[in-house]
N, C-alpha and C. Protein backbone atom coordinates (compact mmCIF):
# COMPACT_ATOMS: atom_id res chain seq x y z
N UNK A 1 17.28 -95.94 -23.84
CA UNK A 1 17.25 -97.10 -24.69
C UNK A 1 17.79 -98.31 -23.93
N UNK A 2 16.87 -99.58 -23.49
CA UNK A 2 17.58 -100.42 -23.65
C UNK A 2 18.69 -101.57 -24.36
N UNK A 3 19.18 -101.83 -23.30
CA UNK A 3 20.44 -102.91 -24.18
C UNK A 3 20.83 -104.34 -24.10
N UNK A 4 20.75 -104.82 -24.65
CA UNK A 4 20.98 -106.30 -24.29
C UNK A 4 22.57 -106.85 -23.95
N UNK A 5 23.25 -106.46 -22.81
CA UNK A 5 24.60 -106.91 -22.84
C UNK A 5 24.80 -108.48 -22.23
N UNK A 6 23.85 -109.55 -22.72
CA UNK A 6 23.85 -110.72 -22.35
C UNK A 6 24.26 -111.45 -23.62
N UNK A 7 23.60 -111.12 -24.54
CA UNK A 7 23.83 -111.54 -26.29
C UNK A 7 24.64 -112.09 -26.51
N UNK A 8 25.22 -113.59 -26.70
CA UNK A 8 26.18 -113.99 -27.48
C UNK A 8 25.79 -114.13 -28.81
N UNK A 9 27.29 -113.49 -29.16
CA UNK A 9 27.36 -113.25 -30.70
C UNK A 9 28.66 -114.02 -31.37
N UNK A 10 28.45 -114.78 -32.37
CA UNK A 10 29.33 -115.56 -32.61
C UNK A 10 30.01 -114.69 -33.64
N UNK A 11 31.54 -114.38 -33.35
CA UNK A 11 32.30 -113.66 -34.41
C UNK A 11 33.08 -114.47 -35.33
N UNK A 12 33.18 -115.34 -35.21
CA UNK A 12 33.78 -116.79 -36.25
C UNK A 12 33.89 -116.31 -37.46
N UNK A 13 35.24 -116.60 -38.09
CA UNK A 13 34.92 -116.67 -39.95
C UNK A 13 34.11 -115.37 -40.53
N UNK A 14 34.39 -114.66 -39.08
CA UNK A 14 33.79 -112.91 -39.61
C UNK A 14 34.60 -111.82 -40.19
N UNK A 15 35.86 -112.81 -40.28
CA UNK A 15 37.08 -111.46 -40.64
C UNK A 15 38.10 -110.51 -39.63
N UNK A 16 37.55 -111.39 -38.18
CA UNK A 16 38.17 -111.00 -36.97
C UNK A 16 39.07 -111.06 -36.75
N UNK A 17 39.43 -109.52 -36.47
CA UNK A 17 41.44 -109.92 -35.64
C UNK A 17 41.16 -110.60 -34.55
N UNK A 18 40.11 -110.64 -34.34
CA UNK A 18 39.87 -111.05 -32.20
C UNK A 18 39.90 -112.53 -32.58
N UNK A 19 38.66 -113.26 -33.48
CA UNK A 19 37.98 -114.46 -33.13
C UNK A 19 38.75 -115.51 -34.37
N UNK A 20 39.21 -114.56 -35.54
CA UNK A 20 39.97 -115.81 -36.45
C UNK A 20 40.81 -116.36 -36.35
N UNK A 21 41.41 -116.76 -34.83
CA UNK A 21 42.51 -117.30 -34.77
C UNK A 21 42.33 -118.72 -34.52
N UNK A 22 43.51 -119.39 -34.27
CA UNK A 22 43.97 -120.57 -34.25
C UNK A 22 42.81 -121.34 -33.19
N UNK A 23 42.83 -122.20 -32.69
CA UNK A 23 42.16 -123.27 -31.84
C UNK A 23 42.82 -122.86 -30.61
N UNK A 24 42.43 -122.71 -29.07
CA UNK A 24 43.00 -122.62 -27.84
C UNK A 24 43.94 -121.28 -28.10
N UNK A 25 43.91 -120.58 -28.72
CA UNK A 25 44.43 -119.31 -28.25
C UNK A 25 43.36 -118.49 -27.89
N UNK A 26 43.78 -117.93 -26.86
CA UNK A 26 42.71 -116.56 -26.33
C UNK A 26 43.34 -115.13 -27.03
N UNK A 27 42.28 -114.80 -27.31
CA UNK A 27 42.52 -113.35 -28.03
C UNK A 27 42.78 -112.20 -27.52
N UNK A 28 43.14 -112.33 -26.22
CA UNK A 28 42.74 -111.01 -24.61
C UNK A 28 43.87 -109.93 -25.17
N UNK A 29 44.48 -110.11 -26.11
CA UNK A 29 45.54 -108.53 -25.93
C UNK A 29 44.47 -107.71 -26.98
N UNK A 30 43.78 -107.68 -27.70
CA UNK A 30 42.96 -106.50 -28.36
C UNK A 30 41.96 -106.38 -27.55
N UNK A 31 41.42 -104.69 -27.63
CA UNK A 31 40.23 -104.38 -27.15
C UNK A 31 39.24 -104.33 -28.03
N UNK A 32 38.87 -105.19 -28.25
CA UNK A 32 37.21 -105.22 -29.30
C UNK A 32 36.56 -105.86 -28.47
N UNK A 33 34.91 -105.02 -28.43
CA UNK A 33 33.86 -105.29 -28.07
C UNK A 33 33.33 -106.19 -28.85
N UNK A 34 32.45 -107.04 -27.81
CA UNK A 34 31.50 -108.28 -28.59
C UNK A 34 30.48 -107.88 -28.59
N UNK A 35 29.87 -106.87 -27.84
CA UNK A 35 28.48 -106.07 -28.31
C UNK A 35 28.32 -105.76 -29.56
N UNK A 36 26.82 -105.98 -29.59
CA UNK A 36 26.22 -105.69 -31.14
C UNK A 36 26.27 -103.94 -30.80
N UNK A 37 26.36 -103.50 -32.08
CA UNK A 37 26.92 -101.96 -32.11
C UNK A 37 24.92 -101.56 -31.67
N UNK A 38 25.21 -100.50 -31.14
CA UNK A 38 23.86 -99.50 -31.18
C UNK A 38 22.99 -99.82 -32.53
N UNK A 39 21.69 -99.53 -32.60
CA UNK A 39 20.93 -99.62 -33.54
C UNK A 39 20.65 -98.35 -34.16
N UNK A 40 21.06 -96.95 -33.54
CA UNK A 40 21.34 -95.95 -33.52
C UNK A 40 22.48 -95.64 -34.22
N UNK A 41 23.23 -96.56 -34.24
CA UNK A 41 24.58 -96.03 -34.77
C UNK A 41 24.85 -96.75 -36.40
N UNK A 42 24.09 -98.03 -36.05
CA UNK A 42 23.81 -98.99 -37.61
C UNK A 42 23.20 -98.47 -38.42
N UNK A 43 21.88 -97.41 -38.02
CA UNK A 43 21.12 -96.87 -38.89
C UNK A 43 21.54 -96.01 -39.32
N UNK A 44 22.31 -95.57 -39.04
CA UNK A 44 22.98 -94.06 -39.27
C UNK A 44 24.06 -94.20 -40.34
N UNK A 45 24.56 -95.64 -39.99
CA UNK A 45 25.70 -96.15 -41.01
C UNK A 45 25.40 -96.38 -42.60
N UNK A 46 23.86 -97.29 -42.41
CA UNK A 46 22.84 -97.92 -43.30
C UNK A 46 22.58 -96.51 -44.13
N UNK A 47 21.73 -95.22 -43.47
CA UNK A 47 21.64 -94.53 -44.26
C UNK A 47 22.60 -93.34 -44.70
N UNK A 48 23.61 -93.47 -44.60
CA UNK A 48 24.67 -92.67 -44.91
C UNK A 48 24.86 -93.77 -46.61
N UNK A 49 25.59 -95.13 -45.86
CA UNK A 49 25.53 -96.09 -47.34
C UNK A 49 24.71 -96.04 -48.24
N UNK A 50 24.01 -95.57 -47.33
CA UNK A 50 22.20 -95.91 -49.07
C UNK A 50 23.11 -94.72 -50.37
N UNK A 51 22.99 -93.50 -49.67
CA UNK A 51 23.83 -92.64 -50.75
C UNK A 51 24.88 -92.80 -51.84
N UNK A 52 25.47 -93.89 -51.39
CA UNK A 52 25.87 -94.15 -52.72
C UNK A 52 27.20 -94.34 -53.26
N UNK A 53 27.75 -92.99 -52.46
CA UNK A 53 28.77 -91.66 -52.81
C UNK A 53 29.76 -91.52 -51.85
N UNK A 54 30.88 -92.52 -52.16
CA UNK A 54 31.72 -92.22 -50.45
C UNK A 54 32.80 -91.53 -51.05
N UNK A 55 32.82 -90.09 -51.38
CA UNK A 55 33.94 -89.25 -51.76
C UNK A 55 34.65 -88.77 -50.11
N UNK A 56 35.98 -87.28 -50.12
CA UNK A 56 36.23 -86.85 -49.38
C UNK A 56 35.05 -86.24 -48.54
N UNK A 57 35.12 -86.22 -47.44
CA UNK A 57 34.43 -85.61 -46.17
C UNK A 57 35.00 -84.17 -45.55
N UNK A 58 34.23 -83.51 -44.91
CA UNK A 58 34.59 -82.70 -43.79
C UNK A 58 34.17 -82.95 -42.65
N UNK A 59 35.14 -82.69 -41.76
CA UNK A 59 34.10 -82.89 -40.05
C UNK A 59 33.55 -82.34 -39.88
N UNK A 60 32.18 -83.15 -39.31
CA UNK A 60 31.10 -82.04 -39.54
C UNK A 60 30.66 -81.24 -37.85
N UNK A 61 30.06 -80.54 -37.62
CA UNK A 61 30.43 -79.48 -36.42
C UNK A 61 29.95 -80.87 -35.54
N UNK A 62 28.69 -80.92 -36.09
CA UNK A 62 27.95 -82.51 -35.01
C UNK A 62 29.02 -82.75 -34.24
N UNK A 63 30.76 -83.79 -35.00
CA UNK A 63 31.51 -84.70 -34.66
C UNK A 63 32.01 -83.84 -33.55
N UNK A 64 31.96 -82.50 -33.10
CA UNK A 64 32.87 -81.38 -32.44
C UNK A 64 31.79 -81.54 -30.90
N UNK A 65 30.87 -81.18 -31.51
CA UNK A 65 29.46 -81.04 -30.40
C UNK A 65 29.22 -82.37 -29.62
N UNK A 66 29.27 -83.80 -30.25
CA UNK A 66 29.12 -84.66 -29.58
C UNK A 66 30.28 -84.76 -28.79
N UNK A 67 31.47 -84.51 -28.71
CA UNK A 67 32.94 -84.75 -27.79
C UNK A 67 32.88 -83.54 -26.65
N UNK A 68 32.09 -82.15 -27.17
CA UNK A 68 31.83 -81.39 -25.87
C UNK A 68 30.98 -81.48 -24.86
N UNK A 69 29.73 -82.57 -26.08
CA UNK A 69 28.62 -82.29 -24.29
C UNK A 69 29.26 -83.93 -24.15
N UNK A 70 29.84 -84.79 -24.21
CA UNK A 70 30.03 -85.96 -23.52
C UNK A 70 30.68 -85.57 -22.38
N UNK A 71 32.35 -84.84 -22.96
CA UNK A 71 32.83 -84.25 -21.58
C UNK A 71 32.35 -83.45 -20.78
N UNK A 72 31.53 -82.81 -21.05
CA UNK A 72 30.93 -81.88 -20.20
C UNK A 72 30.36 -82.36 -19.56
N UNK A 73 29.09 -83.35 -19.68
CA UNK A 73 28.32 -84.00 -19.07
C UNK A 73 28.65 -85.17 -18.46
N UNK A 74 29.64 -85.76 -18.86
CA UNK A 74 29.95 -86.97 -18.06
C UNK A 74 31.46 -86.71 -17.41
N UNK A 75 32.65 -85.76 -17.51
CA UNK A 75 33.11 -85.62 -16.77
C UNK A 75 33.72 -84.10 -16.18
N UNK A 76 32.47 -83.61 -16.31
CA UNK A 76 32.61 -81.77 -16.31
C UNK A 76 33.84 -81.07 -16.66
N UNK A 77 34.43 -81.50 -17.75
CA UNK A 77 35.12 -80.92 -18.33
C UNK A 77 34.60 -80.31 -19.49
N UNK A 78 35.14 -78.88 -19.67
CA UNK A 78 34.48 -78.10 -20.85
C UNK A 78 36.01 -77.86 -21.49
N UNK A 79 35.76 -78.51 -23.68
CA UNK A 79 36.69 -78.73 -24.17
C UNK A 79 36.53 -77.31 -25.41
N UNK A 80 37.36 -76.85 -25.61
CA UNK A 80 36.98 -75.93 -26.83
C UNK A 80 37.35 -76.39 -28.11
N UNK A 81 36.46 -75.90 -28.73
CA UNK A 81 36.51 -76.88 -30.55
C UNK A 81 37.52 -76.88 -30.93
N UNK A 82 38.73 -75.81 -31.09
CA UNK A 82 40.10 -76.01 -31.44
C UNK A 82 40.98 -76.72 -30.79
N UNK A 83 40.29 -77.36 -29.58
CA UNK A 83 41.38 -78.53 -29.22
C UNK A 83 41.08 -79.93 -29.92
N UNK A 84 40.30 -80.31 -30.55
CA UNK A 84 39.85 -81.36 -30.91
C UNK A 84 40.44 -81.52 -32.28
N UNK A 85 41.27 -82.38 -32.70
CA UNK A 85 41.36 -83.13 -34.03
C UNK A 85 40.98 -84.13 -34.43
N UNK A 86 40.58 -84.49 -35.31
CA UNK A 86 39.84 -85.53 -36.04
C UNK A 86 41.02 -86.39 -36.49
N UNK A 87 40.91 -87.88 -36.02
CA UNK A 87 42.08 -88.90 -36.17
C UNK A 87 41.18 -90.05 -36.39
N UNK A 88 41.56 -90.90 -37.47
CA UNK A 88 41.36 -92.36 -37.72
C UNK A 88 41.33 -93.49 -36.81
N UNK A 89 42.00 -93.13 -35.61
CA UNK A 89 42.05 -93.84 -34.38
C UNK A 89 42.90 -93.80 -33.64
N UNK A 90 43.25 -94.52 -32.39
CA UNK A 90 44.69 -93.98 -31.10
C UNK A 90 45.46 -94.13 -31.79
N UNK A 91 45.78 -95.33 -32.40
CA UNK A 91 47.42 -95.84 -32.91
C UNK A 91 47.82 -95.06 -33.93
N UNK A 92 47.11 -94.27 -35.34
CA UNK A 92 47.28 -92.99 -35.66
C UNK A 92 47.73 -91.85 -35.12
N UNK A 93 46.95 -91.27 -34.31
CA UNK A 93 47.09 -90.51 -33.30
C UNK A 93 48.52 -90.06 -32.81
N UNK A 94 48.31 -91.52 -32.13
CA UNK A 94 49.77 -90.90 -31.19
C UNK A 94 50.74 -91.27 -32.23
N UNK A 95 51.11 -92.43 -32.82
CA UNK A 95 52.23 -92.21 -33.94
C UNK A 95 52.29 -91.00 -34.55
N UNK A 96 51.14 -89.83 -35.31
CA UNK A 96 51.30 -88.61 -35.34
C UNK A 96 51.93 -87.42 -34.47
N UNK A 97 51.74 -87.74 -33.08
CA UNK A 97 51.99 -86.91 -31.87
C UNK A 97 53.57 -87.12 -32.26
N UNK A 98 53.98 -88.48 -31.83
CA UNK A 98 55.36 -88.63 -31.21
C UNK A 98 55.95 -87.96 -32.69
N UNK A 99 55.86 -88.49 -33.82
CA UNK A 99 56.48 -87.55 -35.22
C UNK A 99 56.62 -86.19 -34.82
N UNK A 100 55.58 -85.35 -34.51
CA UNK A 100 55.37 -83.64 -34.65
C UNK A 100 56.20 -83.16 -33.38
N UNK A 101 55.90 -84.13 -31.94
CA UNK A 101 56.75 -83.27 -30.46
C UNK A 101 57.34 -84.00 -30.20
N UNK A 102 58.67 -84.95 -31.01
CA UNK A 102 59.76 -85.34 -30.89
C UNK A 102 60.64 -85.18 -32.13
N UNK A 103 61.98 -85.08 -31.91
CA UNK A 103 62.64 -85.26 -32.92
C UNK A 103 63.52 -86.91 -33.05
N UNK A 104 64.11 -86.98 -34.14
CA UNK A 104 64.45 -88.54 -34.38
C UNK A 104 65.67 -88.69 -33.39
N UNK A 105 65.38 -90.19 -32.94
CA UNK A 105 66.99 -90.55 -32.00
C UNK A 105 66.41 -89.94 -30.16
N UNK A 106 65.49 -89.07 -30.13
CA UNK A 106 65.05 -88.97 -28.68
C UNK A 106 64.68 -90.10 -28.06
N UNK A 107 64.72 -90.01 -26.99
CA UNK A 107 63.63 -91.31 -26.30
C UNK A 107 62.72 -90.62 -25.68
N UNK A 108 61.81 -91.87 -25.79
CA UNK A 108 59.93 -91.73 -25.11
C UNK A 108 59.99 -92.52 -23.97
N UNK A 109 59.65 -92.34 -23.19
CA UNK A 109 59.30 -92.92 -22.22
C UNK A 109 58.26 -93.82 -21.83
N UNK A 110 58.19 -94.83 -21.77
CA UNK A 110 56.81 -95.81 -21.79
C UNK A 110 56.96 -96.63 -20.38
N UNK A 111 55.67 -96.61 -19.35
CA UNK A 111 56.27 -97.53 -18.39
C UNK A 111 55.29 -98.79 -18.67
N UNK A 112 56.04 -100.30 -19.43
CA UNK A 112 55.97 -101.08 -19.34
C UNK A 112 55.44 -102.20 -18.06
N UNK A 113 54.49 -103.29 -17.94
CA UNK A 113 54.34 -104.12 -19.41
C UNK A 113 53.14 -102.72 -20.05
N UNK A 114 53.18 -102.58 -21.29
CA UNK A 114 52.19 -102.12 -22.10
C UNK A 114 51.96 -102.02 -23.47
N UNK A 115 50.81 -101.80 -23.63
CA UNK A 115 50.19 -102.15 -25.17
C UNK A 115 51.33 -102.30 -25.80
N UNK A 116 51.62 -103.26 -26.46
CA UNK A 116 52.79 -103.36 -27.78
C UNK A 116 52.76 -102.66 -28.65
N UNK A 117 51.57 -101.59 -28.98
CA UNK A 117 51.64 -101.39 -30.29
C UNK A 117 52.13 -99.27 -30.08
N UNK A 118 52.74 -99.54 -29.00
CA UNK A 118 53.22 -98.31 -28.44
C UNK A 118 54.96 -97.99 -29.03
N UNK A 119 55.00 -99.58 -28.92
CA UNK A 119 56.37 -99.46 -29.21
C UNK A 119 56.79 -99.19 -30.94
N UNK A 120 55.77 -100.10 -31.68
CA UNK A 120 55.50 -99.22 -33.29
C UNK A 120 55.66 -98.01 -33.29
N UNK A 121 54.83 -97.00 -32.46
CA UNK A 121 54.56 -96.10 -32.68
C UNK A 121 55.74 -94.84 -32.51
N UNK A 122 56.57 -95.37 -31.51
CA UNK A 122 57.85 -95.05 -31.36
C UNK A 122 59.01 -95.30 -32.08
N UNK A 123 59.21 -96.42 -32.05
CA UNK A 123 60.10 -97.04 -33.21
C UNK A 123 59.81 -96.77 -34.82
N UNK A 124 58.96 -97.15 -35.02
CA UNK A 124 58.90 -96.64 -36.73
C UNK A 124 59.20 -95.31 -36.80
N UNK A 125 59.02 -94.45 -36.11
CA UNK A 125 59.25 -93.21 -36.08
C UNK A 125 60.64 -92.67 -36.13
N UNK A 126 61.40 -93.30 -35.74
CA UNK A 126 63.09 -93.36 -35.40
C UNK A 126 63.24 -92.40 -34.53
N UNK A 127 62.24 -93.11 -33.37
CA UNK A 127 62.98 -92.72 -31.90
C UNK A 127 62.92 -94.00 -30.85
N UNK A 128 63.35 -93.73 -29.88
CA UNK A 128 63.83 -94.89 -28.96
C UNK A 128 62.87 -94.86 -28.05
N UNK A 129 63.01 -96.42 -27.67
CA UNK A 129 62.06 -96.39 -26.01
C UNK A 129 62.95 -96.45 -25.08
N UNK A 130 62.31 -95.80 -24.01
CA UNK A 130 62.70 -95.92 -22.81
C UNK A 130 61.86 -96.59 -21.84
N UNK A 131 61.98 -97.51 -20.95
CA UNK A 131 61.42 -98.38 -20.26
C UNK A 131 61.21 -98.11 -19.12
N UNK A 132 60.68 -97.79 -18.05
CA UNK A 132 59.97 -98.09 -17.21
C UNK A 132 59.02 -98.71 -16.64
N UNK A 133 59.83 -100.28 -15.87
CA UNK A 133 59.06 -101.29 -15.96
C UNK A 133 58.24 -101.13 -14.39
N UNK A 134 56.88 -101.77 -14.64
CA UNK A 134 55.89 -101.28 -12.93
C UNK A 134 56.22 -102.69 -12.36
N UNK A 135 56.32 -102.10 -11.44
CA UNK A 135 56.30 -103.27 -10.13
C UNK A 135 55.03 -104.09 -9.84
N UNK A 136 55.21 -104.76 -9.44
CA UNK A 136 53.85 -106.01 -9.27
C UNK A 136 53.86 -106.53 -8.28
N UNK A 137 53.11 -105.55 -7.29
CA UNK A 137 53.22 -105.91 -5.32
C UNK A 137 51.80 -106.31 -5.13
N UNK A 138 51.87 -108.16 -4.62
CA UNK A 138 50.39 -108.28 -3.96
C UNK A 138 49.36 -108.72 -4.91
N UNK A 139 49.91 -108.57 -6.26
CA UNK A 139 49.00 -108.89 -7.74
C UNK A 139 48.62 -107.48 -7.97
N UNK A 140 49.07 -106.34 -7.68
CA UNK A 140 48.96 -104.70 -8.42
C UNK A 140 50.23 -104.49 -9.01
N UNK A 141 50.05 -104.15 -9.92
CA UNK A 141 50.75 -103.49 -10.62
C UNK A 141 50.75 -101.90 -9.72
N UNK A 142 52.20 -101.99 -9.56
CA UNK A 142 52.71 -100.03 -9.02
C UNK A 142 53.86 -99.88 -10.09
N UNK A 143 53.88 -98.10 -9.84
CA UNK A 143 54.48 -97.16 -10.76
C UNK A 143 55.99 -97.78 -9.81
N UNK A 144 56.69 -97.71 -10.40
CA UNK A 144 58.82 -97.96 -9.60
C UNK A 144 58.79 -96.27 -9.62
N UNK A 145 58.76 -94.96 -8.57
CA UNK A 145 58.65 -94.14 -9.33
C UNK A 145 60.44 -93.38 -9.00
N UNK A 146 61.12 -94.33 -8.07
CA UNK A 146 62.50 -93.99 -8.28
C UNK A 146 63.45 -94.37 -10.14
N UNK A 147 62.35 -95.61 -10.70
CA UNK A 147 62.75 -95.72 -11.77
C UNK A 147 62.42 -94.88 -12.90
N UNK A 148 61.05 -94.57 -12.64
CA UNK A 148 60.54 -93.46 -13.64
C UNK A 148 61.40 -91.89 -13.55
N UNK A 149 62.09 -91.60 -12.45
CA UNK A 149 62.29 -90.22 -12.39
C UNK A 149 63.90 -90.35 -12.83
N UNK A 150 64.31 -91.55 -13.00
CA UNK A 150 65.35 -91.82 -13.09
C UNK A 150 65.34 -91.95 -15.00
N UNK A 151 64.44 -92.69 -15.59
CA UNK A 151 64.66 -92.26 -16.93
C UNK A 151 63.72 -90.42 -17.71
N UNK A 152 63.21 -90.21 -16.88
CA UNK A 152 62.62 -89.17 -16.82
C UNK A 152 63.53 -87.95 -17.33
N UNK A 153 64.86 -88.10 -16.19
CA UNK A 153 65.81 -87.02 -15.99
C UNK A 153 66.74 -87.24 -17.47
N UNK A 154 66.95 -88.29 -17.75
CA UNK A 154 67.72 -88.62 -18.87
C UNK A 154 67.19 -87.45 -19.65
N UNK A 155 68.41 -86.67 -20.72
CA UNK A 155 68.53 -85.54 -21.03
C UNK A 155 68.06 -85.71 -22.61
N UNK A 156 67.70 -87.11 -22.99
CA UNK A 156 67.30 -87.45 -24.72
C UNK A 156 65.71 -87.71 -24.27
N UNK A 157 65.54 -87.74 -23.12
CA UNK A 157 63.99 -88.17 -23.01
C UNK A 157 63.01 -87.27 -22.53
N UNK A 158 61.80 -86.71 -24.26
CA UNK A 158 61.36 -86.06 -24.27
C UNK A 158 60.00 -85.75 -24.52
N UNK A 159 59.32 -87.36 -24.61
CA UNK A 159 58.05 -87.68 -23.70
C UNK A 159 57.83 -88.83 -23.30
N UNK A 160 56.85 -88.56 -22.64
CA UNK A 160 55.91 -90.19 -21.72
C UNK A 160 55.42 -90.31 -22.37
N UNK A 161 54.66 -91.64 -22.49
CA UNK A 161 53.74 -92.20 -23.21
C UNK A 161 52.84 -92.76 -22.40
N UNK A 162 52.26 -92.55 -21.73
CA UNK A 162 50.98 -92.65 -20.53
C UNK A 162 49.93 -93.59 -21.31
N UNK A 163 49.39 -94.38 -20.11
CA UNK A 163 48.01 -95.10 -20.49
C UNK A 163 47.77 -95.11 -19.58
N UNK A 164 46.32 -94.55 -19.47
CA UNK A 164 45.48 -94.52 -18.36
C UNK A 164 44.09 -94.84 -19.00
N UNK A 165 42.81 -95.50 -18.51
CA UNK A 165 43.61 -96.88 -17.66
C UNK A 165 44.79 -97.74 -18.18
N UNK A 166 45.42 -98.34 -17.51
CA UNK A 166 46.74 -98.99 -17.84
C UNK A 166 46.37 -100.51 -18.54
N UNK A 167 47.07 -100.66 -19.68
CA UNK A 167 46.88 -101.34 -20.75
C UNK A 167 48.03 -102.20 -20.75
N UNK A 168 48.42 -103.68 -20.00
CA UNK A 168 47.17 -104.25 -20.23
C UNK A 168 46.88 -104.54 -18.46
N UNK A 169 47.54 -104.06 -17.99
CA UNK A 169 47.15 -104.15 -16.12
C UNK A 169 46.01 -103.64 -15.45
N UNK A 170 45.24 -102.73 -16.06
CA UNK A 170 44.42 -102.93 -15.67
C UNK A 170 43.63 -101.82 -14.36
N UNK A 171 45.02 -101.34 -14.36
CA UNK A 171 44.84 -99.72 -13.32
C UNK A 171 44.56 -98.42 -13.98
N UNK A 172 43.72 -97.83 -13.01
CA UNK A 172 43.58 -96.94 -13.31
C UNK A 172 44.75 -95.94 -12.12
N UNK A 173 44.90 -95.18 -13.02
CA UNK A 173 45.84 -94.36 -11.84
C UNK A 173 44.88 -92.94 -11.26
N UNK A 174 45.18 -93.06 -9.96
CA UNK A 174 44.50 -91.95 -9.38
C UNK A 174 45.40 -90.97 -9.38
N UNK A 175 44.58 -89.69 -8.86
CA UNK A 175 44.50 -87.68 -9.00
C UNK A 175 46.56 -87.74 -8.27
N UNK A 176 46.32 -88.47 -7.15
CA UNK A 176 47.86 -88.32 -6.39
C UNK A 176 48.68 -88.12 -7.43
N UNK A 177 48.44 -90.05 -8.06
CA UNK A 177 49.77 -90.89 -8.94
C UNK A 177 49.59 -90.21 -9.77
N UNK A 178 48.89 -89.33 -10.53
CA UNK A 178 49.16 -88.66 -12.01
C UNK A 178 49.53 -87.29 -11.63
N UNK A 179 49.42 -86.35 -10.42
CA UNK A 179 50.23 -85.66 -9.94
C UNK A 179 51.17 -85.83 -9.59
N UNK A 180 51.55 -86.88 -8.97
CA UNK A 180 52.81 -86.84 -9.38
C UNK A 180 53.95 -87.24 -10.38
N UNK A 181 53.21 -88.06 -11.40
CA UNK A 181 53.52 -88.29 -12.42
C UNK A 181 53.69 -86.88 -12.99
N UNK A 182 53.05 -86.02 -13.27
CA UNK A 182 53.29 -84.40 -13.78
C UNK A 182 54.12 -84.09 -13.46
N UNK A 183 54.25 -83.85 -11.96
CA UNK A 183 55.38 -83.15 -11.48
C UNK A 183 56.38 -83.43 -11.81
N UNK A 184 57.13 -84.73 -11.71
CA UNK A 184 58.44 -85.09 -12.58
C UNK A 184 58.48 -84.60 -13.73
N UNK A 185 57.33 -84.85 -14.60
CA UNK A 185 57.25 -84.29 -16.13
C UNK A 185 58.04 -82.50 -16.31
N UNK A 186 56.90 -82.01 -15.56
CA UNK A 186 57.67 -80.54 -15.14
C UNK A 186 59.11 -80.24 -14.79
N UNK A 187 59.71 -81.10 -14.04
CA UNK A 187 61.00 -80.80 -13.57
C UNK A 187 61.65 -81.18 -14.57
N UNK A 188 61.55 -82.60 -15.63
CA UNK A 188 62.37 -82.49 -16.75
C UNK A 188 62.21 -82.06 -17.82
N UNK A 189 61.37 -81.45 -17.99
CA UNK A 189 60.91 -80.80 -18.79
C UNK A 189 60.25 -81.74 -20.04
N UNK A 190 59.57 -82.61 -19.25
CA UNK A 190 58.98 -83.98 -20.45
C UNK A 190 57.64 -84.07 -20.82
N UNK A 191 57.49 -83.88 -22.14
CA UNK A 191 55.95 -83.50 -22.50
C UNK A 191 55.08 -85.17 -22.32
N UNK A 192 53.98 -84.69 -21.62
CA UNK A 192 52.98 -86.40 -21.70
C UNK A 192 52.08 -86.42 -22.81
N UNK A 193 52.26 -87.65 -23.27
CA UNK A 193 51.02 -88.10 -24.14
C UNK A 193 50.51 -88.67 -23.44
N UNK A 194 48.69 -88.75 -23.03
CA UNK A 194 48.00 -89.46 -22.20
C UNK A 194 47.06 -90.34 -23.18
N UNK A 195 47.12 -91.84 -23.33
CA UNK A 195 46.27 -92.46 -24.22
C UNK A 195 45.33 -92.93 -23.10
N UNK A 196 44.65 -91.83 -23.66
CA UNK A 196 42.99 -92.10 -22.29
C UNK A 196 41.71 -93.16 -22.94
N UNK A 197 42.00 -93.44 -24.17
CA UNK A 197 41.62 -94.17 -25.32
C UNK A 197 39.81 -94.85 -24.07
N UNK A 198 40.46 -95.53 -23.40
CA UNK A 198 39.12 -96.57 -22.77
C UNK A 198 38.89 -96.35 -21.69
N UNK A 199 39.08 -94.66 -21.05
CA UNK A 199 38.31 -93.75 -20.29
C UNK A 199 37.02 -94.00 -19.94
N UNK A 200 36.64 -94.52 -20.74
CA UNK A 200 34.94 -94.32 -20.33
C UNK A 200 34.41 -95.97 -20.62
């Protein structure tokens, strides 16, 4: 199928967190696409709506099957259906995670600058952040990783909060840096959350 990713589309007075703002502010900390959605995916929306009837749902196997052959096929990973849960979106998600594999008053580990809305997800929860701020050599953003292993070891801190790619810098971290990112994990025994969210 072709696509038209040239299209300007005016989002104005559309109800946008991105575009309803003020005059001369840029909107760059959310990730919303300005692409017009698939026509594939509108129709599908269109005739689901025609029905009528928006009661409770089940996931249906489809939603299971489309997340195995994507990974499979686009990054040969084979996922089994019981790893997959059905979530409303990341910021759900992981606010769910950090609730269930932390207890209250722990700290998470986040290496900063990143997404703000990480720190909600921690905080409302009534647990603490822990900071790990990246260095910025040359205009890259790098891991400090004497700083990371240093709140790592801290004995209340009992996960990371990973973004890969890195949000809002812009890296992706390679096979090395996330090995060795693990490995510390392992030695303190610190579980990772990886928000792989814009992977692809």
């Amino acid at each position: 199928m072709k696509y038209n990713f040239d299209e300007m589309i005016d989002r104005k007075n559309t109800g946008s967190l991105k575009w309803d703002v003020p005059d001369g502010e840029l909107p760059m900390w959310v990730a919303d696409m300005d692409f017009r959605t698939a026509p594939a995916v509108t129709e599908a929306i269109a005739g689901r709506a025609s029905h009528g009837i928006f009661g409770y749902t089940v996931v249906p196997d489809e939603w299971y099957e489309a997340y195995q052959t994507w990974w499979g096929s686009r990054h040969h990973f084979e996922i089994e259906k019981d790893w997959l849960i059905f979530c409303t979106g990341v910021v759900p998600a992981i606010s769910s995670i950090v609730r269930k594999m932390t207890t209250v008053a722990e700290k998470v580990v986040v290496m900063t600058p990143v997404y703000n809305i990480f720190f909600n997800s921690i905080l409302n929860n009534g647990r603490n952040v822990l900071e790990s701020r990246l260095k910025l050599e040359n205009g890259v953003y790098e891991i400090d990783f004497g700083d990371l292993e240093k709140k790592l070891s801290d004995p209340q801190a009992s996960l990371l909060l990973l973004c890969n790619p890195q949000n809002p810098a812009g890296r992706i971290w390679d096979r090395e840096t996330l090995e060795r990112i693990g490995d510390l994990c392992v030695k303190y025994h610190v579980l990772v959350l990886s928000d792989e969210i814009h992977c692809d």
